[in-house]
Every structure is written in structure tokens, then in C-alpha cells.
Protein backbone atom coordinates (compact mmCIF):
# COMPACT_ATOMS: atom_id res chain seq x y z
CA UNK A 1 66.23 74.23 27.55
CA UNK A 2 64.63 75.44 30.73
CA UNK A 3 67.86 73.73 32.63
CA UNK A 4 70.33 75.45 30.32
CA UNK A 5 70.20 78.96 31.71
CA UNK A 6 73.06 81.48 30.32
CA UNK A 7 74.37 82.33 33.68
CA UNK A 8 78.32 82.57 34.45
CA UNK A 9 78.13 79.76 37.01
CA UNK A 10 75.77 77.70 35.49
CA UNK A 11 77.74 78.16 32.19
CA UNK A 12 80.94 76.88 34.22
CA UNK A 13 79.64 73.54 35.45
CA UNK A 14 77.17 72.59 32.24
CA UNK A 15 78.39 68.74 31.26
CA UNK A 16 79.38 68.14 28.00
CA UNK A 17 75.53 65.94 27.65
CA UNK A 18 74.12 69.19 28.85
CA UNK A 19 76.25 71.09 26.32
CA UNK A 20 75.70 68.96 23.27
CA UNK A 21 71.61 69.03 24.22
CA UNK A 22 72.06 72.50 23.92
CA UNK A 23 73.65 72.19 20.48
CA UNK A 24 71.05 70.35 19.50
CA UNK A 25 68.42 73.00 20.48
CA UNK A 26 70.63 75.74 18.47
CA UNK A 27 70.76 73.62 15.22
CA UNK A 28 67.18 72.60 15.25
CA UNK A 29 66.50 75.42 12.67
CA UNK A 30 68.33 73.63 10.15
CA UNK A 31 66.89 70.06 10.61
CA UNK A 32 62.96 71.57 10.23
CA UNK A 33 61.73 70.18 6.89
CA UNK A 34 60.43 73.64 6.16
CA UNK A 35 61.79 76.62 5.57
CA UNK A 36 63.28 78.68 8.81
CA UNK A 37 63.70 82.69 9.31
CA UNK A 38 66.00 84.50 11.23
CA UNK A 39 64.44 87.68 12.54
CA UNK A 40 67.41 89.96 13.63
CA UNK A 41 67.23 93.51 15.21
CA UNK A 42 70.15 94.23 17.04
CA UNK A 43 73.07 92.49 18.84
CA UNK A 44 73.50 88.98 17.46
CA UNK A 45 76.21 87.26 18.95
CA UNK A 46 77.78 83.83 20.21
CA UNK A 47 74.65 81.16 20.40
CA UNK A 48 72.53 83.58 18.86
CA UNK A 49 74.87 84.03 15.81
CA UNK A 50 74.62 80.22 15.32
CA UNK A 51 71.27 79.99 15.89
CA UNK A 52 70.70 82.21 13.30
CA UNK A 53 73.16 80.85 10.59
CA UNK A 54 71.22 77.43 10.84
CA UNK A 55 68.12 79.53 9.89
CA UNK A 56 67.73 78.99 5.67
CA UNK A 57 66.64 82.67 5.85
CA UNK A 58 68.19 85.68 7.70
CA UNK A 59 66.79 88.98 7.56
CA UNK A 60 67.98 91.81 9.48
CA UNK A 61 67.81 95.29 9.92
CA UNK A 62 70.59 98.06 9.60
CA UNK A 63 70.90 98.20 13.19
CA UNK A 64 72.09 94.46 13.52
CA UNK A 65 75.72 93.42 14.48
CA UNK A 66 77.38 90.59 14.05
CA UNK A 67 80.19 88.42 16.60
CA UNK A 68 81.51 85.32 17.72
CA UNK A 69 83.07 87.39 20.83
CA UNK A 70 83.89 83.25 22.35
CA UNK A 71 88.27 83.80 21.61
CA UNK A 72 87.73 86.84 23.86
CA UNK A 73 86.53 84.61 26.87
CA UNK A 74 88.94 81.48 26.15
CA UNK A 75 86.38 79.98 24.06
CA UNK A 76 84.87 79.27 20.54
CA UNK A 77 81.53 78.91 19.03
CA UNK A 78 80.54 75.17 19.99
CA UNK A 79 76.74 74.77 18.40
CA UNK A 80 77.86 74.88 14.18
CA UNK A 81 79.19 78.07 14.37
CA UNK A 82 82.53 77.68 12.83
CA UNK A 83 81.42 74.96 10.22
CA UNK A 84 78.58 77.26 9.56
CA UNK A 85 80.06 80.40 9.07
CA UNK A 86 83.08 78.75 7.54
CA UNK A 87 80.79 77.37 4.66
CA UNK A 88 77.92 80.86 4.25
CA UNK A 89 80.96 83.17 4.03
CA UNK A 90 84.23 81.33 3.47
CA UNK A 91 87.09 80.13 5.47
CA UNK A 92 88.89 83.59 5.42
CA UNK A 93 86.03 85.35 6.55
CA UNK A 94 85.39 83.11 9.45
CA UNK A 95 89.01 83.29 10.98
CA UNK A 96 88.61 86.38 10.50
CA UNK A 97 85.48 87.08 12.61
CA UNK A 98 86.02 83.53 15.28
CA UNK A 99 89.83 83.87 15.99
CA UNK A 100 89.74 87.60 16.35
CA UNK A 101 86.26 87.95 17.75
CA UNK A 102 84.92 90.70 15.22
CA UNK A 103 82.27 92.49 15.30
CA UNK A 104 80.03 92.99 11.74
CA UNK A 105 77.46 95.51 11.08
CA UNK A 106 74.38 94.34 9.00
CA UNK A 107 76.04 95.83 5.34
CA UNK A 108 79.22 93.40 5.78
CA UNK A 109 77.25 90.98 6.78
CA UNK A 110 75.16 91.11 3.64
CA UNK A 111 78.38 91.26 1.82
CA UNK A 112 79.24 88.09 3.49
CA UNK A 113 76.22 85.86 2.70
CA UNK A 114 75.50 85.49 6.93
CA UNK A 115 72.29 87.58 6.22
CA UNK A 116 69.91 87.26 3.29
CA UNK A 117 68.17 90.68 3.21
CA UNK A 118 68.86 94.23 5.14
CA UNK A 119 65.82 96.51 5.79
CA UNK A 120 65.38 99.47 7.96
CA UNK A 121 64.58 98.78 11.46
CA UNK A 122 60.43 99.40 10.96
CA UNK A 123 60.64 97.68 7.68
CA UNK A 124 61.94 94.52 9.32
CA UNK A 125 58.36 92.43 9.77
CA UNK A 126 56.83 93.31 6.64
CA UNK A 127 60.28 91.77 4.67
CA UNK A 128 59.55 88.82 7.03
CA UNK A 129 55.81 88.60 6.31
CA UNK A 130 56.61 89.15 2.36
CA UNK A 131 59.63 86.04 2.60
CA UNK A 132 56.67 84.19 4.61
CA UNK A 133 53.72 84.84 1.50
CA UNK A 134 56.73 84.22 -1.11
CA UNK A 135 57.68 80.94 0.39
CA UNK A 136 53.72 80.08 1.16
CA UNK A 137 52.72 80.26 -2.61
CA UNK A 138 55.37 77.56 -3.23
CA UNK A 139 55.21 73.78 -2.79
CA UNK A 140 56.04 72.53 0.41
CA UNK A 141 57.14 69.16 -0.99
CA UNK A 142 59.60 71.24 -3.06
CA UNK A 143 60.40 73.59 -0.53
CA UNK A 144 61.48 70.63 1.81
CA UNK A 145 63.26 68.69 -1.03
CA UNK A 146 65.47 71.32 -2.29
CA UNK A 147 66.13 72.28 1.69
CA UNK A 148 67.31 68.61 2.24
CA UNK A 149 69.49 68.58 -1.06
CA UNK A 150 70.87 71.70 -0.28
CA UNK A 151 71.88 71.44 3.21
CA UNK A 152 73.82 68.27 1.76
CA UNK A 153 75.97 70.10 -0.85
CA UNK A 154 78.67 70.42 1.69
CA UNK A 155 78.74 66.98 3.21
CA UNK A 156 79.25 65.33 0.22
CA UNK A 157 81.37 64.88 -2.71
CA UNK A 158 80.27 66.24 -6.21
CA UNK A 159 79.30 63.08 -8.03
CA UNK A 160 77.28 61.60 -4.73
CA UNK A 161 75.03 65.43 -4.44
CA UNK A 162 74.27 65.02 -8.18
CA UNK A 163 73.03 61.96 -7.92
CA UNK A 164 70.85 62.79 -4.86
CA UNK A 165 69.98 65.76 -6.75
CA UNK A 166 69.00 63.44 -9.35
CA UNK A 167 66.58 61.37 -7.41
CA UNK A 168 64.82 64.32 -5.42
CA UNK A 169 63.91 65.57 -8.42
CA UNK A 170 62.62 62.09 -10.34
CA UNK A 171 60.55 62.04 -6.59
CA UNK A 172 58.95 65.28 -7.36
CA UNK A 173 58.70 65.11 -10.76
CA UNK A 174 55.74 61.94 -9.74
CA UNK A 175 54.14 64.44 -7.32
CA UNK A 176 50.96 66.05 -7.04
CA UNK A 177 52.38 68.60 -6.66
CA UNK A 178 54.82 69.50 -9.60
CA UNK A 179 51.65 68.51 -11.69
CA UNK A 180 49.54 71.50 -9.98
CA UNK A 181 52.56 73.95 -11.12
CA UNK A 182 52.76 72.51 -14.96
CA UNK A 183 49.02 73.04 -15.07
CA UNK A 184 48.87 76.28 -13.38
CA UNK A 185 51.55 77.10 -15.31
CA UNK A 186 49.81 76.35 -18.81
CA UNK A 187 46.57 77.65 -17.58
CA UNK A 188 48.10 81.18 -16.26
CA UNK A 189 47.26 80.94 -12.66
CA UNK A 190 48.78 80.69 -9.27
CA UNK A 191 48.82 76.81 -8.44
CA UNK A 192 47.61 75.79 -5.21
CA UNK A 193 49.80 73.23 -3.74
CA UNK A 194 48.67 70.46 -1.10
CA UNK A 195 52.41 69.53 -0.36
CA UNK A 196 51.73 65.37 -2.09
């Protein structure tokens, strides 16, 4: 990423390898098997916007705004963006923000699905370290099951995600794992997971 400085002239001349590398970095978020969180205080806009709508989790503080400001430069999002936003907060919405390059504040955005949770500005890393404890206490073999399942639903049709559906679940249902949460469950205690 080191080569991919955000400067107007490099930004000019990047190949399209160079430019789909980058991609690749910006989307990473999404193909981690665990659970990702989008920090946001402030301005978050063009590849930071899609960074963050790869993130499973985005939590942001009333400060935040929101833009793909690409249509004002000749441009559009070209890391997920559009296919991102398109599917978190509908087609409408999307146009609405890509083709005309507007600008969100953190309430809309909540209204629109692109964040998860709003907080004031010095409440913003406690949400993050509660999300972080919440998601900790869980199993990460479920955690990174339903993630994969989930990050399907739009990629395929109906009758092929319920079947995949289908099989994650007769996977976990053999795991170490979902037998620690029945007998936590039935004993009336917080399991402790070991992710097998």
C-alpha cells in the first residue's frame, strides 16, 4: 500500500493492476473470517467510505459525515462502493448519494443502515470496546460462519443461500462449540468457547 500514495499525480498515472491491488486492500475488511469494526469520527469519504462499508460493524459518532464526492471529480467509487452501498441502503439511496455526490451526517446515515450505532464523540471507544466484549463472549466458529453465509445473501439466489444456510448450520451443529452453548445454556452460565 506503501506505493499507492493519495497524491493528485500519483493518483493520475496509478495502472489499473495498481488500482485493483488497491481494491483489494479496501475490501480486505470484508474477506477477514472475523468480525471487522469501523471506527468513524469525522469526515468519511471516497476510499474511506468503502473501506468502511466492507467493515460488518460501523460505529460512529455524531460528528461523522458521509460522501462519495468521486461524480464531482469525473469519477465514481471503484473499491465496492456502489455495490456496497447499493445493497446496506438500497438502490435509491445510493444514486442518490454516488451520482449527486451527497454529503450524510451520522443520523441519516443511521437511518440508512451505512452505520450500525451513533454515539457522542467521547462515547465513541467505549461503544467500540462494548461491540468488541459482546462479540468476544460469542463463538468464533459461529461468528465466522454466519459472517460467510451472510456476506453471500446477495450473490446468490434464494433457494442456493438456504441451502448453504442449511449446511453451515448442520457444520456447527457437530461443533465443540455449539455443545459449550447448549450446556452453558442448561447449566446457567456464560459458555466459554474455543472456536472447534
Amino acid at each position: 500500500m506503501k506505493d499507492l500514495e493519495l497524491r493528485p499525480s500519483r493518483c493520475l498515472t496509478l495502472a489499473p493492476a495498481d488500482l485493483e491491488l488497491w481494491g483489494d486492500t479496501l475490501t480486505a475488511a470484508e474477506r477477514c473470517r472475523k468480525p471487522v469494526i469501523a471506527a468513524i469520527d469525522g469526515y468519511t469519504m471516497g476510499a474511506g467510505l468503502e473501506l468502511a462499508v466492507a467493515c460488518d460493524f460501523r460505529v460512529a459518532t455524531l460528528r461523522s459525515e458521509f460522501a462519495f464526492p468521486e461524480v464531482r471529480l469525473g469519477m465514481i467509487p471503484g473499491s465496492g462502493g456502489s455495490q456496497r452501498v447499493a445493497r446496506i441502503a438500497g438502490l435509491g439511496r445510493a444514486k442518490d448519494m454516488i451520482l449527486r455526490g451527497k454529503r450524510i451526517g451520522a443520523q441519516d446515515a443511521l437511518a440508512y443502515g451505512l452505520v450500525t450505532e451513533v454515539h457522542a464523540p467521547g462515547e465513541l471507544d467505549g461503544a467500540v470496546d462494548a461491540l468488541v466484549d459482546e462479540l468476544r463472549a460469542l463463538s468464533p466458529l459461529a461468528l465466522a460462519m454466519g459472517k460467510r453465509v451472510l456476506n453471500l445473501a446477495y450473490d446468490a439466489p434464494l433457494g442456493a443461500g438456504l441451502e448453504i444456510e442449511g449446511l453451515a448450520y448442520g457444520l456447527l451443529r457437530s461443533s465443540d462449540d455449539f455443545v459449550e452453548g447448549v450446556n452453558a445454556f442448561v447449566e446457567k452460565r456464560d459458555p466459554k468457547y474455543t472456536g472447534r
